[in-house]
N, C-alpha and C. Protein backbone atom coordinates (compact mmCIF):
# COMPACT_ATOMS: atom_id res chain seq x y z
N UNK A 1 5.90 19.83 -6.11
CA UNK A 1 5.65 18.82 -5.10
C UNK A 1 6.77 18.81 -4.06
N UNK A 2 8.03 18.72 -4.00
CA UNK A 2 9.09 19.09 -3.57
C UNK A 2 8.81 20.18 -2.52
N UNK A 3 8.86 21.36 -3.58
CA UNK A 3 8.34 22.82 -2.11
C UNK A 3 7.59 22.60 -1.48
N UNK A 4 6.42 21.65 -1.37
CA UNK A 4 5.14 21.65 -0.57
C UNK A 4 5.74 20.43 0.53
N UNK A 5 6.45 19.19 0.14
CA UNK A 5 6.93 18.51 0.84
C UNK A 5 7.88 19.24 1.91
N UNK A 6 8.89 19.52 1.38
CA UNK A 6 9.93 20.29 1.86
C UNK A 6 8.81 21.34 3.25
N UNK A 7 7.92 21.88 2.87
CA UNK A 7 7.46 23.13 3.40
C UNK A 7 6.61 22.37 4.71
N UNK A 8 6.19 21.43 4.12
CA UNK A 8 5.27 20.45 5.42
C UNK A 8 4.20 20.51 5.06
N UNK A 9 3.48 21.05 3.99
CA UNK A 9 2.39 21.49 3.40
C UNK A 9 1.43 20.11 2.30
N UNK A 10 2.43 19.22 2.22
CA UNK A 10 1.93 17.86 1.87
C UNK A 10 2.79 16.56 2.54
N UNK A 11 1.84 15.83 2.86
CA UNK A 11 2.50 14.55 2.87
C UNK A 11 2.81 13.55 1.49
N UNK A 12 3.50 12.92 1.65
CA UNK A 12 4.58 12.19 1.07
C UNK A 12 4.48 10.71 0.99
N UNK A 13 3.80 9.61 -0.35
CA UNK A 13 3.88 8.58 0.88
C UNK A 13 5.70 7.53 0.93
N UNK A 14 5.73 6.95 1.19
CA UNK A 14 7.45 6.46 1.21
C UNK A 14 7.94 6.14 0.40
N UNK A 15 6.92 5.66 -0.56
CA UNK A 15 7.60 5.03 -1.73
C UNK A 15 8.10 6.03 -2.66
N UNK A 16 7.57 7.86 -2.72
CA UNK A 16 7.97 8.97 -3.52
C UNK A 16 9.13 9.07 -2.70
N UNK A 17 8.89 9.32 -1.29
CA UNK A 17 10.29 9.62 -0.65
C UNK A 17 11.64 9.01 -0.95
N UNK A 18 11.34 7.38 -1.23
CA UNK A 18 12.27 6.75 -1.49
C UNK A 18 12.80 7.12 -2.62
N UNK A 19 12.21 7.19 -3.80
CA UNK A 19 12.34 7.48 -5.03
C UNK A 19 13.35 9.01 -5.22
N UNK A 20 13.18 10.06 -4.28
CA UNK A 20 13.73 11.42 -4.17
C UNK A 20 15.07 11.14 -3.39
N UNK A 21 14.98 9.97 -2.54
CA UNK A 21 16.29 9.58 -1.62
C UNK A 21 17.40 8.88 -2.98
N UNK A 22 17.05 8.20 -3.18
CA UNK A 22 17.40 7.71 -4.03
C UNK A 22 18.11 8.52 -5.23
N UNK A 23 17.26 9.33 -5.96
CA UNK A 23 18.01 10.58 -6.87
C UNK A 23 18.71 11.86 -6.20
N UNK A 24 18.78 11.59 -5.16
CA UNK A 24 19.10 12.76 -4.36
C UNK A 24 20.76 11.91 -4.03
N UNK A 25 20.61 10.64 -3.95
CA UNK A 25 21.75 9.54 -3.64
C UNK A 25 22.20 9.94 -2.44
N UNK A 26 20.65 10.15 -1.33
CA UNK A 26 20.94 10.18 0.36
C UNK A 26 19.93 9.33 1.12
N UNK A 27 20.14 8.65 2.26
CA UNK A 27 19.99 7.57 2.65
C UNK A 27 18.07 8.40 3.24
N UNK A 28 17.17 7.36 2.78
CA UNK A 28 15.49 7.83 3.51
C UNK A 28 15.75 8.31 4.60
N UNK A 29 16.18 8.06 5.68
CA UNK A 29 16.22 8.63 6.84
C UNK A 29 16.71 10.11 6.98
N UNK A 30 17.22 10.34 6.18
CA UNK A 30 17.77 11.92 5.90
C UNK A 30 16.67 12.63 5.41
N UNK A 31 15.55 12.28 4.76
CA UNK A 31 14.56 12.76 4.41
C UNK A 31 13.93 13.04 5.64
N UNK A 32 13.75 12.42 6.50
CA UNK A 32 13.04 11.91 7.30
C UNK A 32 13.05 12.54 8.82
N UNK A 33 14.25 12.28 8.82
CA UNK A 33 14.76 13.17 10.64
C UNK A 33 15.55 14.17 10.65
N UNK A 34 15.29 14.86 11.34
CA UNK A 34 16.30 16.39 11.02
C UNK A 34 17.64 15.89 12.22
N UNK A 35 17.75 14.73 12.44
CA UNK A 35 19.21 14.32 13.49
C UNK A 35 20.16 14.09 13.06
N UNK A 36 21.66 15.03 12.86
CA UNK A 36 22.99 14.33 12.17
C UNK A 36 23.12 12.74 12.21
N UNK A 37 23.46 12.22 11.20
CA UNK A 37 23.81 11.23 11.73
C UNK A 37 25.22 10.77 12.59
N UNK A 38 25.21 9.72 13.10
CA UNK A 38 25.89 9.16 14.21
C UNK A 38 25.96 7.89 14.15
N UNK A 39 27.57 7.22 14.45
CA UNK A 39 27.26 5.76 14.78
C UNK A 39 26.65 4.77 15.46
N UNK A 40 26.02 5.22 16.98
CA UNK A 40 25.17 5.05 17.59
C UNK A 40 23.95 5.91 18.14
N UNK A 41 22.83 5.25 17.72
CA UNK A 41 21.18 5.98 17.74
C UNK A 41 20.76 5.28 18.98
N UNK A 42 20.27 6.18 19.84
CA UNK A 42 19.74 5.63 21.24
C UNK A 42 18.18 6.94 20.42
N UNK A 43 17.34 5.91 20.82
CA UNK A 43 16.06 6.71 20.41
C UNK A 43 14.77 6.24 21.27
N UNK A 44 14.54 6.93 22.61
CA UNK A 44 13.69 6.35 23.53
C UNK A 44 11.92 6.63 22.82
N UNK A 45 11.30 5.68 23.25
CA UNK A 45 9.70 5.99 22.31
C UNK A 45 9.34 7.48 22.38
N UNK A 46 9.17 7.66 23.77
CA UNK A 46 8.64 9.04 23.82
C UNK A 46 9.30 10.75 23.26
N UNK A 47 10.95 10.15 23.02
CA UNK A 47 11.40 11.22 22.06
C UNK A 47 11.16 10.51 20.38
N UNK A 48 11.03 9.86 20.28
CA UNK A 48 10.66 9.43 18.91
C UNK A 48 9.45 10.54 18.08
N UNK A 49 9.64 10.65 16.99
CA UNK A 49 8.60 11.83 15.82
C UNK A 49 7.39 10.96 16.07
N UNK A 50 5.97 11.48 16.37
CA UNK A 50 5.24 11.02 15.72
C UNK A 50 4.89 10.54 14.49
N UNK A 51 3.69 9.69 14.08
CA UNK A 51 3.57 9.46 13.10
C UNK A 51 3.82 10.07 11.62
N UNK A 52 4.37 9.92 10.63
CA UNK A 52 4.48 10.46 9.69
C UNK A 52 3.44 10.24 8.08
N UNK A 53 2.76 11.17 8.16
CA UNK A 53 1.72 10.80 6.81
C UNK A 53 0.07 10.77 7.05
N UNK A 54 -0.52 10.50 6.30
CA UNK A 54 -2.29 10.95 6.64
C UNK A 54 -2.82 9.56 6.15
N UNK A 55 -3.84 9.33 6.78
CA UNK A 55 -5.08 8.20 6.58
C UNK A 55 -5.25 8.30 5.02
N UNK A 56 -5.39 9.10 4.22
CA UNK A 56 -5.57 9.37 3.08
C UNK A 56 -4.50 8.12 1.90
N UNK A 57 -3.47 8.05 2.54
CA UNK A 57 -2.34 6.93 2.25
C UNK A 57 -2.42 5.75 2.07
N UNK A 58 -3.12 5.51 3.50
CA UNK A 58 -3.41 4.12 3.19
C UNK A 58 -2.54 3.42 4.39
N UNK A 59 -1.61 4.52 4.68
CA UNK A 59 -0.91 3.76 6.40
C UNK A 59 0.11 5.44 6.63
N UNK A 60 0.72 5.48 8.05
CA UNK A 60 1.30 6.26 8.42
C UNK A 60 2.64 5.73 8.99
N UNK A 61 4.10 6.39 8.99
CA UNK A 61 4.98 5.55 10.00
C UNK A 61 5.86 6.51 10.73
N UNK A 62 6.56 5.65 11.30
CA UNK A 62 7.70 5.94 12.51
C UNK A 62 8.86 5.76 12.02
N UNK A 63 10.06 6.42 11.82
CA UNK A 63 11.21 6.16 11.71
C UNK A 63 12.13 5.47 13.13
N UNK A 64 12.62 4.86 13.34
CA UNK A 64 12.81 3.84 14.49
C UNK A 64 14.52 4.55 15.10
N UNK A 65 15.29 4.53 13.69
CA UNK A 65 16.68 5.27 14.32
C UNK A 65 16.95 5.94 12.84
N UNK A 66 17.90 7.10 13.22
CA UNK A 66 18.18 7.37 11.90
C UNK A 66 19.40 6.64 11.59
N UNK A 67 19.32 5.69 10.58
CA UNK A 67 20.97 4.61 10.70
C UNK A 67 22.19 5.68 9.57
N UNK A 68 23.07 4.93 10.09
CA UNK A 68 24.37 4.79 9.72
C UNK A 68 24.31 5.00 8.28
N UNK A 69 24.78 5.65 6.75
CA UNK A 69 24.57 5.33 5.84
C UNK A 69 25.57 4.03 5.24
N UNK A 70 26.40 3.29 6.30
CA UNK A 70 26.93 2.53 6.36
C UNK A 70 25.95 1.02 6.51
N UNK A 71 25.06 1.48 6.72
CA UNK A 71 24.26 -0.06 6.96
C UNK A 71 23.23 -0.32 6.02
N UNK A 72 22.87 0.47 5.66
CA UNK A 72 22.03 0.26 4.60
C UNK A 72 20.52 -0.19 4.84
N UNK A 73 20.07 -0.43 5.83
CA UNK A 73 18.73 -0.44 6.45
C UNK A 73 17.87 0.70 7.09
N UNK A 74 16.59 0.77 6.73
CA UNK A 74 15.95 1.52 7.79
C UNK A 74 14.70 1.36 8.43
N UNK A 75 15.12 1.48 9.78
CA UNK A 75 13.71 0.38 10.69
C UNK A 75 12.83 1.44 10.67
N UNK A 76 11.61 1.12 10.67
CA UNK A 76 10.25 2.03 10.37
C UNK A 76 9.12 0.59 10.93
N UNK A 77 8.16 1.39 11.83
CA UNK A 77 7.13 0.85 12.54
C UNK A 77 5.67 1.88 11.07
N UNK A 78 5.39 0.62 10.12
CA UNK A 78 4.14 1.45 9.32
C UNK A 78 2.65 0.99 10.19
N UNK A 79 2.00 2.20 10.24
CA UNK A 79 0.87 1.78 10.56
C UNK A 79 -0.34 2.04 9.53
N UNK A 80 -1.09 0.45 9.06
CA UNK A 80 -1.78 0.21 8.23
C UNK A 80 -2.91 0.87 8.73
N UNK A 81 -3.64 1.93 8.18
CA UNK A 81 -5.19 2.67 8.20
C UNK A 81 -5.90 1.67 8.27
N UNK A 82 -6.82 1.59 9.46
CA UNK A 82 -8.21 1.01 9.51
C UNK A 82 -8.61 1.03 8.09
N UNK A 83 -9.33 -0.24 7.60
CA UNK A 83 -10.06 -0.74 6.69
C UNK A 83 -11.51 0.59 6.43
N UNK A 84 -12.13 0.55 7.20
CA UNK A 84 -12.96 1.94 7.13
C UNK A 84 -12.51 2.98 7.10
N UNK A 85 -11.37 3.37 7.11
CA UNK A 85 -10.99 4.68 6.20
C UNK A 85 -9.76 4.47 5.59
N UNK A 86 -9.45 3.42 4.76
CA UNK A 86 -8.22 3.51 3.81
C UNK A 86 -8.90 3.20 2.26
N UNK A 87 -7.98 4.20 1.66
CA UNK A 87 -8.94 4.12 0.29
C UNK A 87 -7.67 3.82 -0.78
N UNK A 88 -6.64 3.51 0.18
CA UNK A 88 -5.91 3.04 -1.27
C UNK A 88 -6.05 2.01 -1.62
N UNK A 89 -5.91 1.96 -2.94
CA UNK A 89 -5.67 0.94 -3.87
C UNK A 89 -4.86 0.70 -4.83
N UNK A 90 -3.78 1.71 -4.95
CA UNK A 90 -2.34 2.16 -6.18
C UNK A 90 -1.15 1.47 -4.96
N UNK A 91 -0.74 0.20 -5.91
CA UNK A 91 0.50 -0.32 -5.38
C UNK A 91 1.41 0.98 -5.36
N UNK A 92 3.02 0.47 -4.26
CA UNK A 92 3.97 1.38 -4.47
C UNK A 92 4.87 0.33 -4.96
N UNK A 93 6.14 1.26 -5.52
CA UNK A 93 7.25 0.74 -5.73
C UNK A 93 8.62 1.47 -5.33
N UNK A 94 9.28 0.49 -4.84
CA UNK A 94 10.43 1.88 -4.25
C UNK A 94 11.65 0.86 -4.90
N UNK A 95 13.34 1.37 -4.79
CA UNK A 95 14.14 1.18 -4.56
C UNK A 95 14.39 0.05 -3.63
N UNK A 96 14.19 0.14 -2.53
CA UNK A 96 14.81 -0.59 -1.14
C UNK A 96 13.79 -1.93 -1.35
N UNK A 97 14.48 -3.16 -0.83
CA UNK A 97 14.00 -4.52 -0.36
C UNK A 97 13.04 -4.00 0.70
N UNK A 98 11.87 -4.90 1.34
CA UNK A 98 11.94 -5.10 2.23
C UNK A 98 11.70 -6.75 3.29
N UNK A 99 12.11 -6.64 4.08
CA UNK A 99 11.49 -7.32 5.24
C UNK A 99 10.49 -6.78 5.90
N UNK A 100 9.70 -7.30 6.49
CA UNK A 100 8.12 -7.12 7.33
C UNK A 100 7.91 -8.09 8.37
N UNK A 101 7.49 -7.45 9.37
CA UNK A 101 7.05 -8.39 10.81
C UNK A 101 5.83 -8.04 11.12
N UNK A 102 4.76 -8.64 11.08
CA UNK A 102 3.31 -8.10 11.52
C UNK A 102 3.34 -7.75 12.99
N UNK A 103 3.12 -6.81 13.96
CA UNK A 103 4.01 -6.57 15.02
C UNK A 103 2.02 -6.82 15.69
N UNK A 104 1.59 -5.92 15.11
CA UNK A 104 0.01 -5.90 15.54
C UNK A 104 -1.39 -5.57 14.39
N UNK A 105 -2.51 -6.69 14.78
CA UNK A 105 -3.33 -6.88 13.39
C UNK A 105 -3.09 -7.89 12.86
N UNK A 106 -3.64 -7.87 11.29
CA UNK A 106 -3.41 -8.51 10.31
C UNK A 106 -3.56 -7.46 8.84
N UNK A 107 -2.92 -7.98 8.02
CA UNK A 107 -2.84 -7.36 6.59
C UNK A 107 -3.01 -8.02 5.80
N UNK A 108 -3.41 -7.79 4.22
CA UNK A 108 -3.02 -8.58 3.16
C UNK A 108 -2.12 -7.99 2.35
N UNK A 109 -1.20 -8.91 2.27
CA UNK A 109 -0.17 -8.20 1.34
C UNK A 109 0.11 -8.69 -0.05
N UNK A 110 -0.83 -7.15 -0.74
CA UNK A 110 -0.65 -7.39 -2.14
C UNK A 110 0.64 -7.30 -3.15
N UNK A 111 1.40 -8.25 -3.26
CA UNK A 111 2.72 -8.43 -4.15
C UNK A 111 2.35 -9.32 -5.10
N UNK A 112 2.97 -8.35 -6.37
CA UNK A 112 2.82 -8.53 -7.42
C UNK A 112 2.09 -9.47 -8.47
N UNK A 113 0.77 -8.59 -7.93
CA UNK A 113 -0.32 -9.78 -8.53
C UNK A 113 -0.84 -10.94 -7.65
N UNK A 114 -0.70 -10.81 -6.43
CA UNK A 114 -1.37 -12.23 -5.82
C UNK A 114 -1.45 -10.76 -4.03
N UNK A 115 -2.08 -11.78 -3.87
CA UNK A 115 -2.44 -11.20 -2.11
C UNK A 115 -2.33 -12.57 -0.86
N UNK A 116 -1.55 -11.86 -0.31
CA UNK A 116 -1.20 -12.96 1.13
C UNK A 116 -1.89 -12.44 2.31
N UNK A 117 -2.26 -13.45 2.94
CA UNK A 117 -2.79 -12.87 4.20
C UNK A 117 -1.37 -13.11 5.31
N UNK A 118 -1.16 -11.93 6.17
CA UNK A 118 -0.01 -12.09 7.06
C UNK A 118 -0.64 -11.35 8.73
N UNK A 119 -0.81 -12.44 9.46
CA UNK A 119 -1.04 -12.41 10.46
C UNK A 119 -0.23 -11.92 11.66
N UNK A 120 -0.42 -11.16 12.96
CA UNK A 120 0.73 -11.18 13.88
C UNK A 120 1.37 -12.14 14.01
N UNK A 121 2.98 -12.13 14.23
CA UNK A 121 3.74 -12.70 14.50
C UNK A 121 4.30 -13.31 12.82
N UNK A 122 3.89 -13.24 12.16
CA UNK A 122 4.07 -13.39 10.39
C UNK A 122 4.88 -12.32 10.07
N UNK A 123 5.92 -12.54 8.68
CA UNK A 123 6.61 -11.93 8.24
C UNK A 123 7.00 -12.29 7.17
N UNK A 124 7.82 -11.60 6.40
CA UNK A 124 7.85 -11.70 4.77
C UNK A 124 9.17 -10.73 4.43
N UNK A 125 9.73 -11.42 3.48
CA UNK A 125 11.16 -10.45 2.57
C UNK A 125 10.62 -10.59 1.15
N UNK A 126 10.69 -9.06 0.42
CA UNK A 126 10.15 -9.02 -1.00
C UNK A 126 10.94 -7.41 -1.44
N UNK A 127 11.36 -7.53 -3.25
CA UNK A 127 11.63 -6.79 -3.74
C UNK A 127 10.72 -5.57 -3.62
N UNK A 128 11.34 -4.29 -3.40
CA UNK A 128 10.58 -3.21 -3.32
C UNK A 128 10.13 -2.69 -4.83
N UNK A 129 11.16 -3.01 -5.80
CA UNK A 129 10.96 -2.86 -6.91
C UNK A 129 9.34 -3.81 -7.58
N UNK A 130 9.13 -4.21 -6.80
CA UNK A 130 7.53 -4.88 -7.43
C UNK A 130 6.11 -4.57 -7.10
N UNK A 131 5.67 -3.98 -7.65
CA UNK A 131 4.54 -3.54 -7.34
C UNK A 131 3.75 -3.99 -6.15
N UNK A 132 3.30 -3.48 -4.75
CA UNK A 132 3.12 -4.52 -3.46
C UNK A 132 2.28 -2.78 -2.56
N UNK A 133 1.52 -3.78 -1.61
CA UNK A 133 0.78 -2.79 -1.00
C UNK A 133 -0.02 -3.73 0.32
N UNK A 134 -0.04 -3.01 1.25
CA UNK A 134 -0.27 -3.36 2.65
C UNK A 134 -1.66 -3.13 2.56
N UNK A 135 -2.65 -3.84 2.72
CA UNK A 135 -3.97 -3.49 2.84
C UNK A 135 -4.67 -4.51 3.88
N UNK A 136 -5.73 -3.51 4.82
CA UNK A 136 -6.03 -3.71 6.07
C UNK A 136 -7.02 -4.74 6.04
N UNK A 137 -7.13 -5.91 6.86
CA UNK A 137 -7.83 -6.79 7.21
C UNK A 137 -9.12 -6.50 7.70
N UNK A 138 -9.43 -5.60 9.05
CA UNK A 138 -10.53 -5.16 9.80
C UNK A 138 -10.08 -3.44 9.62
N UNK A 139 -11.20 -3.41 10.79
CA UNK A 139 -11.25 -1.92 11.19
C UNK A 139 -10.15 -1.70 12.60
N UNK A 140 -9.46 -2.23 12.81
CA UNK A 140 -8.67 -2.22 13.38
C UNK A 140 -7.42 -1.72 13.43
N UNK A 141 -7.46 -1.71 11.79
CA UNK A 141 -5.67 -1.38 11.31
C UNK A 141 -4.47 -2.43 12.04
N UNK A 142 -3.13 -2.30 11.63
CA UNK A 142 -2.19 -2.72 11.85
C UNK A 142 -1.27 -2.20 12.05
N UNK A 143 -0.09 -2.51 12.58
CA UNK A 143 0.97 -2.41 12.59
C UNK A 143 2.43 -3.21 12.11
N UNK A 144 3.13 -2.50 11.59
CA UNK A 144 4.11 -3.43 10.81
C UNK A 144 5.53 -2.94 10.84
N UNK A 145 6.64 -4.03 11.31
CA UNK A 145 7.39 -3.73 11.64
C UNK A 145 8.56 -3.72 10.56
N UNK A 146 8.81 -2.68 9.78
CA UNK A 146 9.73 -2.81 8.39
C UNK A 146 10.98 -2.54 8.52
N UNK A 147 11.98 -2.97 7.73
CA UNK A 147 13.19 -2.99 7.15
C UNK A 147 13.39 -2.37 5.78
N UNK A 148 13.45 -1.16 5.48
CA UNK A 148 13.77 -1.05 3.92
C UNK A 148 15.14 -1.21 4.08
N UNK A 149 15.59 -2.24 3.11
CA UNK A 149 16.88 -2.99 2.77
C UNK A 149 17.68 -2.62 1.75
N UNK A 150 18.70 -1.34 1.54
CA UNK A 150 19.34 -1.21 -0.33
C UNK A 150 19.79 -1.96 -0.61
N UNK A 151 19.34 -1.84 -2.08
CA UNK A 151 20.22 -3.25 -2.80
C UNK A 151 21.51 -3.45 -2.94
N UNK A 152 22.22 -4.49 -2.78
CA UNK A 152 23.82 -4.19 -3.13
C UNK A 152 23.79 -4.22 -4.53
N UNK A 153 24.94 -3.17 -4.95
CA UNK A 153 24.97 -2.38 -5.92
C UNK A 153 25.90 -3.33 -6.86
């Protein structure tokens, strides 16, 4: 799985990535962007990576900057798959906290055993370690504005 990731030959969804960042003991964004890091990230939209990941997921995202491994955050724009073609239904679990800003749409966000509805302009902080999953309201899909947060150690 690794060689095929590595190769570009599969997608990945974040929560494995995290999991490989994590045993690898290097910050997601290193997975993620091939840019040294630096203390300051100027990252205009249109040089920004496209989307990262397939409909098949259940959402796709954006890495926002590659941060500092000094800060311990990483901003990522996920975009939730239209309801008519998202077929997940397997919570993830990662390492990292997060925070969430519904930027555009609506979602329900399934954490741990219950489902919230979170509307634009709505937002939420929850252990990544708990079983939780973004699932689409309409056919519209969403957008969501994340924080994966490491835990202090």
């Amino acid at each position: 799985m690794l060689s095929k990731i590595e190769n570009g030959q599969s997608a990945s969804a974040i929560a494995t990535l995290s999991k490989i960042s994590e045993t690898l003991e290097v910050p997601l964004a290193w997975l993620l962007e091939e840019r040294v890091e630096q203390d300051l990230v100027l990252l205009p939209k249109e040089r920004r990576t496209a989307k990262i990941g397939d409909e098949n997921m259940g959402y796709s995202y954006e890495l926002l900057a590659n941060r500092s491994s000094l800060t311990g955050i990483e901003p990522t724009i996920v975009h939730v798959t239209p309801k008519n073609l998202n077929m997940r239904e397997e919570s993830y679990t990662h390492s990292q906290d997060e925070f969430i800003y519904i930027l555009e749409g609506s979602i329900y966000l399934a954490y741990d055993g219950k489902k919230y509805l979170l509307e634009k302009g709505d937002s939420a902080c929850f252990q990544g370690s708990k079983p939780h999953l973004f699932i689409p309201v309409d056919n519209k899909g969403a957008q969501v504005l994340t924080f994966f947060i490491d835990s202090p150690l």
